[in-house]
N, C-alpha and C. Protein backbone atom coordinates (compact mmCIF):
# COMPACT_ATOMS: atom_id res chain seq x y z
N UNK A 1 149.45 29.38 83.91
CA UNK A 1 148.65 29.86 82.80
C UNK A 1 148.09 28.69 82.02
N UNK A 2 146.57 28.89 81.16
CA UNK A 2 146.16 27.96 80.36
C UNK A 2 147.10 27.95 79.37
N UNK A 3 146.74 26.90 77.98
CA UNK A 3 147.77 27.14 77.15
C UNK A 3 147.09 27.70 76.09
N UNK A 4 145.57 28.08 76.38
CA UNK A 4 145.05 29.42 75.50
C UNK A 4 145.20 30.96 76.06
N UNK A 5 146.13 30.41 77.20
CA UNK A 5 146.37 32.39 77.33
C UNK A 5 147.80 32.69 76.88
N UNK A 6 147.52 33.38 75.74
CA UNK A 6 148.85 33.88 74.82
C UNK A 6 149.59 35.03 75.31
N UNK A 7 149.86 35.55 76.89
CA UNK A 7 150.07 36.85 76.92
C UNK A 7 149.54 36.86 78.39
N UNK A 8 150.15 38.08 78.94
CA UNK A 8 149.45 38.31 80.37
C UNK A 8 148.62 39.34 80.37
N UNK A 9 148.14 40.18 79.39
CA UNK A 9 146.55 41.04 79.02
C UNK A 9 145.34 39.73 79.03
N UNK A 10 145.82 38.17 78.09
CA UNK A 10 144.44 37.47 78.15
C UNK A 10 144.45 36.63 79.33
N UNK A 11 145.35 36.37 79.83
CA UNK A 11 145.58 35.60 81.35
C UNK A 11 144.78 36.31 82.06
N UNK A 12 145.72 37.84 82.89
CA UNK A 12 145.10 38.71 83.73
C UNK A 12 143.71 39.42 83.29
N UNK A 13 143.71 39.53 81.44
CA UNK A 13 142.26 40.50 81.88
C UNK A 13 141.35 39.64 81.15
N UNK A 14 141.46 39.48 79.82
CA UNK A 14 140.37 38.69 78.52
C UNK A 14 139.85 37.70 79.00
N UNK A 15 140.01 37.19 79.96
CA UNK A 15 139.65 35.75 80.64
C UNK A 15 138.56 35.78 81.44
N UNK A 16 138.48 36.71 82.35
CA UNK A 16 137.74 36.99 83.39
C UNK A 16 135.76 37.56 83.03
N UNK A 17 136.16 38.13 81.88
CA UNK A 17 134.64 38.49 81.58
C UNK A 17 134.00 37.29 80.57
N UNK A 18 134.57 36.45 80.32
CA UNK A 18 134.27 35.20 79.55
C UNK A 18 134.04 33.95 80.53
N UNK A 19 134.90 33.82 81.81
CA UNK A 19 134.42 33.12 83.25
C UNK A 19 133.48 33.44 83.95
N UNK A 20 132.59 34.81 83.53
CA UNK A 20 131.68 35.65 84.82
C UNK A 20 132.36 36.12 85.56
N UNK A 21 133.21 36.78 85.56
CA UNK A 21 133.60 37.97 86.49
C UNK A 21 133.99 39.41 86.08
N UNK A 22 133.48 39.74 84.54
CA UNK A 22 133.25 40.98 83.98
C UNK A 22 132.82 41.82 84.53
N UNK A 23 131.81 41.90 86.06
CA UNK A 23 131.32 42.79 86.56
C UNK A 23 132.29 42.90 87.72
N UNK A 24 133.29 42.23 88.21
CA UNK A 24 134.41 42.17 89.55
C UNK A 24 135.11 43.39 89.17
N UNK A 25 135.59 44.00 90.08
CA UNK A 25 136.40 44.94 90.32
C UNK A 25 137.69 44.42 90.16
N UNK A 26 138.54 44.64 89.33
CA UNK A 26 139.75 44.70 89.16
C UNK A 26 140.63 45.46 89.37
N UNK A 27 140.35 46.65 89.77
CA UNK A 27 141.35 48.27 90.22
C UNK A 27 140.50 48.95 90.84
N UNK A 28 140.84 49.49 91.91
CA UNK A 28 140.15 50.79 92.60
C UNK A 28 141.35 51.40 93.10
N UNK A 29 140.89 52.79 92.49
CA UNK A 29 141.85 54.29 92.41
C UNK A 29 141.84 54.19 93.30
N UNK A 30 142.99 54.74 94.65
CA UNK A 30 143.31 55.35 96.10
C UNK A 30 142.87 57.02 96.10
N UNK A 31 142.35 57.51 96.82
CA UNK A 31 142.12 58.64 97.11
C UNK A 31 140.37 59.26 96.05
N UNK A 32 140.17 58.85 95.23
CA UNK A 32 138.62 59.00 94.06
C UNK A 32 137.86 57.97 94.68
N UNK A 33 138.61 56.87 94.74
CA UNK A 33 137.64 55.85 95.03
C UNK A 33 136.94 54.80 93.84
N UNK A 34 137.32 55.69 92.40
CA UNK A 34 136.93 55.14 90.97
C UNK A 34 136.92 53.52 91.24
N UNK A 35 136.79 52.63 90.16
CA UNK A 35 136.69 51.22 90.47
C UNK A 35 136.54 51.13 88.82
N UNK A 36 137.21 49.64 88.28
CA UNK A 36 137.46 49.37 86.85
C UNK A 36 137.40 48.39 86.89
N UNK A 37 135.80 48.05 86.07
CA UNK A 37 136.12 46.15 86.28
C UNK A 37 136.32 45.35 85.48
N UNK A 38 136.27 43.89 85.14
CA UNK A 38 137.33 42.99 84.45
C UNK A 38 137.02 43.82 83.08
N UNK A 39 135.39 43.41 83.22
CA UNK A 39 134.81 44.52 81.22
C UNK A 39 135.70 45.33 80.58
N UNK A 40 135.27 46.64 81.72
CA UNK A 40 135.68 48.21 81.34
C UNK A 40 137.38 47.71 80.95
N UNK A 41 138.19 47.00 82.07
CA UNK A 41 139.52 46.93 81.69
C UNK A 41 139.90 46.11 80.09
N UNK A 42 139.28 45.25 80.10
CA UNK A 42 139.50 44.77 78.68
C UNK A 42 139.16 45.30 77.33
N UNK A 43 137.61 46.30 77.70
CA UNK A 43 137.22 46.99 76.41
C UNK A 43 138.36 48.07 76.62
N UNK A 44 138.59 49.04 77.15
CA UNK A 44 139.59 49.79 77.25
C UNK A 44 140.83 49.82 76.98
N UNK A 45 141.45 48.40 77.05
CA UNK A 45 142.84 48.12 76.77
C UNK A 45 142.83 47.62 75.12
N UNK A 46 141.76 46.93 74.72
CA UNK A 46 141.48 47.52 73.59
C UNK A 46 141.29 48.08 72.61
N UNK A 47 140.51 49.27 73.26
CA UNK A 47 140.38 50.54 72.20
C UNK A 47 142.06 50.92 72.56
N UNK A 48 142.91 51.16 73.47
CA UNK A 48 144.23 51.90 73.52
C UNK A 48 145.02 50.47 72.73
N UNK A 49 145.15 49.30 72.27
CA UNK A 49 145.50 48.38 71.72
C UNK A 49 145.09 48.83 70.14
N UNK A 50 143.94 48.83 69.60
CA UNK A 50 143.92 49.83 68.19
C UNK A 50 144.58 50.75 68.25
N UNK A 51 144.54 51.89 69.27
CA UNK A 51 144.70 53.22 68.61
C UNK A 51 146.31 52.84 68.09
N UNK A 52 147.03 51.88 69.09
CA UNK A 52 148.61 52.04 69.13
C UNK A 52 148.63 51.35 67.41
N UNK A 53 147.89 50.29 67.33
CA UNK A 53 148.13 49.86 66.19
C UNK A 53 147.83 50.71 64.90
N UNK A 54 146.35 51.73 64.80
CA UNK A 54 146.43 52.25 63.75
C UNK A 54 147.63 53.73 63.45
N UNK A 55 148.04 53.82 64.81
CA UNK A 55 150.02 54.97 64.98
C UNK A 55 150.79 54.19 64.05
N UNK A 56 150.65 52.49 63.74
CA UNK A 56 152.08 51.85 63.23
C UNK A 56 152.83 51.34 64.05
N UNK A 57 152.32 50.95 65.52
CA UNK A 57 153.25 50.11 66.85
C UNK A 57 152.93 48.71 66.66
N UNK A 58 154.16 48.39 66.42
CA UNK A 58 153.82 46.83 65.93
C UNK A 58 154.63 45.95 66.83
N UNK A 59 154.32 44.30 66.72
CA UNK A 59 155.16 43.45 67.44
C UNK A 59 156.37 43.67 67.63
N UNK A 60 156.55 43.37 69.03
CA UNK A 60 158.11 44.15 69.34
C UNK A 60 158.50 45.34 69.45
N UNK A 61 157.54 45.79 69.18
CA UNK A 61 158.16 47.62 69.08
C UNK A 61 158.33 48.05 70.61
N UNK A 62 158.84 49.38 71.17
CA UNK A 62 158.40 49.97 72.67
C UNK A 62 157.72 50.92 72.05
N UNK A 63 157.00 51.24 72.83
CA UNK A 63 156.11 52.49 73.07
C UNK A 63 156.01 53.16 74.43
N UNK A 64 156.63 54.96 74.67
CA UNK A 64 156.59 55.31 75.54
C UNK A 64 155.24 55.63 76.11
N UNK A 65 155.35 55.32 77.68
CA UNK A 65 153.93 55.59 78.26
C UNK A 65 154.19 56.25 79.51
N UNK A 66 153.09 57.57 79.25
CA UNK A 66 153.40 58.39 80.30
C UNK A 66 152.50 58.86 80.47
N UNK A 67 151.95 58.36 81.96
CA UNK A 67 150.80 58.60 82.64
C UNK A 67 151.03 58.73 84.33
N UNK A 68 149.66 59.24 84.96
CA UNK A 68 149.91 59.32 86.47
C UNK A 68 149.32 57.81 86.74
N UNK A 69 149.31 57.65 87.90
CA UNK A 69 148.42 56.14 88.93
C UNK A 69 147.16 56.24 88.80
N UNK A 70 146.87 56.49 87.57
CA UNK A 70 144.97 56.41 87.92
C UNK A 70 144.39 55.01 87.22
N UNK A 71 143.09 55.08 87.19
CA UNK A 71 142.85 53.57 86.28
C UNK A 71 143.04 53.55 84.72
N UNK A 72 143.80 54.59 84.24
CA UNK A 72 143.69 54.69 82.69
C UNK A 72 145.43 53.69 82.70
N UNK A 73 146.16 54.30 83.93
CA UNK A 73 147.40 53.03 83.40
C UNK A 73 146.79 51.68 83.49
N UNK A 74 146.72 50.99 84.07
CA UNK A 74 146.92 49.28 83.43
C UNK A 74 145.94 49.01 82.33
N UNK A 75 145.38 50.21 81.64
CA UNK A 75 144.67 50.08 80.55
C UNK A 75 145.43 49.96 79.34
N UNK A 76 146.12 51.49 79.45
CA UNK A 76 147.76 51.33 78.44
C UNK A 76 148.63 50.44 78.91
N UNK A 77 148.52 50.13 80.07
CA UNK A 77 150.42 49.03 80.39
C UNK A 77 149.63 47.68 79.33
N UNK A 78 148.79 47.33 79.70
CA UNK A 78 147.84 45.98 79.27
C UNK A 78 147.60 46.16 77.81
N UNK A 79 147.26 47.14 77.39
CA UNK A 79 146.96 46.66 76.03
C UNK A 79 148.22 46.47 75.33
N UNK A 80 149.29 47.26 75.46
CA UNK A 80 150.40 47.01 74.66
C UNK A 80 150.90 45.43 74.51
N UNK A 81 150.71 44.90 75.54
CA UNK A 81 150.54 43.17 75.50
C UNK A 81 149.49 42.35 75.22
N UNK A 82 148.61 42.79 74.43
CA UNK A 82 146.74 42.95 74.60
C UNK A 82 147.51 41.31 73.37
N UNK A 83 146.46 40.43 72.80
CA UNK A 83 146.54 39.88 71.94
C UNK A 83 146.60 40.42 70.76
N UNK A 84 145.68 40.94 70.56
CA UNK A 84 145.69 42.27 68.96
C UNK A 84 146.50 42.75 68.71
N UNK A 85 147.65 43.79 69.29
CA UNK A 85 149.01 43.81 69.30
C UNK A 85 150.23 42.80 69.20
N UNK A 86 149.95 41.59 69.90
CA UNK A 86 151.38 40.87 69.56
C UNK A 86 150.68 39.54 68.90
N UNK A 87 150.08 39.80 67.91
CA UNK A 87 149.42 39.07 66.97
C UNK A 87 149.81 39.86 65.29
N UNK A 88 150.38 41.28 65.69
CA UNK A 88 150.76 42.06 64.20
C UNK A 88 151.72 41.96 64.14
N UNK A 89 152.33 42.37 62.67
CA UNK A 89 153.52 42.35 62.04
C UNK A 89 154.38 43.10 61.73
């Protein structure tokens, strides 16, 4: 890892659309065929990175997550480690 990636959300995702590879495919669903790329995954983990924060989920906290295998998980697994999250108090 650089020693500006604080986290494995800006390693694995925040990084990639700031290098040019925002338009790369990063996930494709098995069986839909859907496809989620570096962008969509980072704006997405995002917006689910606010929502947790304006609930009151703060550094350190767990938060249960319960979802099927589609591309909306590593949106929630990722943001909960997002920077915006383990940057609060």
């Amino acid at each position: 890892m650089t020693s500006t990636a604080s986290n494995a959300a800006s390693y694995f995702v925040d990084r990639h659309p700031g290098e040019g590879r925002g338009e790369k495919t990063a996930f494709r669903e098995a069986g839909s065929g859907r496809t989620l790329t570096y962008r969509r995954l980072a704006e997405g983990a995002g917006r689910v990175a606010g929502a947790l924060l304006r609930a009151g989920v703060r550094r350190e906290e767990r938060a249960a997550m319960i979802v099927l295998d589609t591309l909306e998980f590593p949106q929630i697994f990722l943001a909960h480690s997002s920077a915006a999250l383990s940057r609060s108090r």
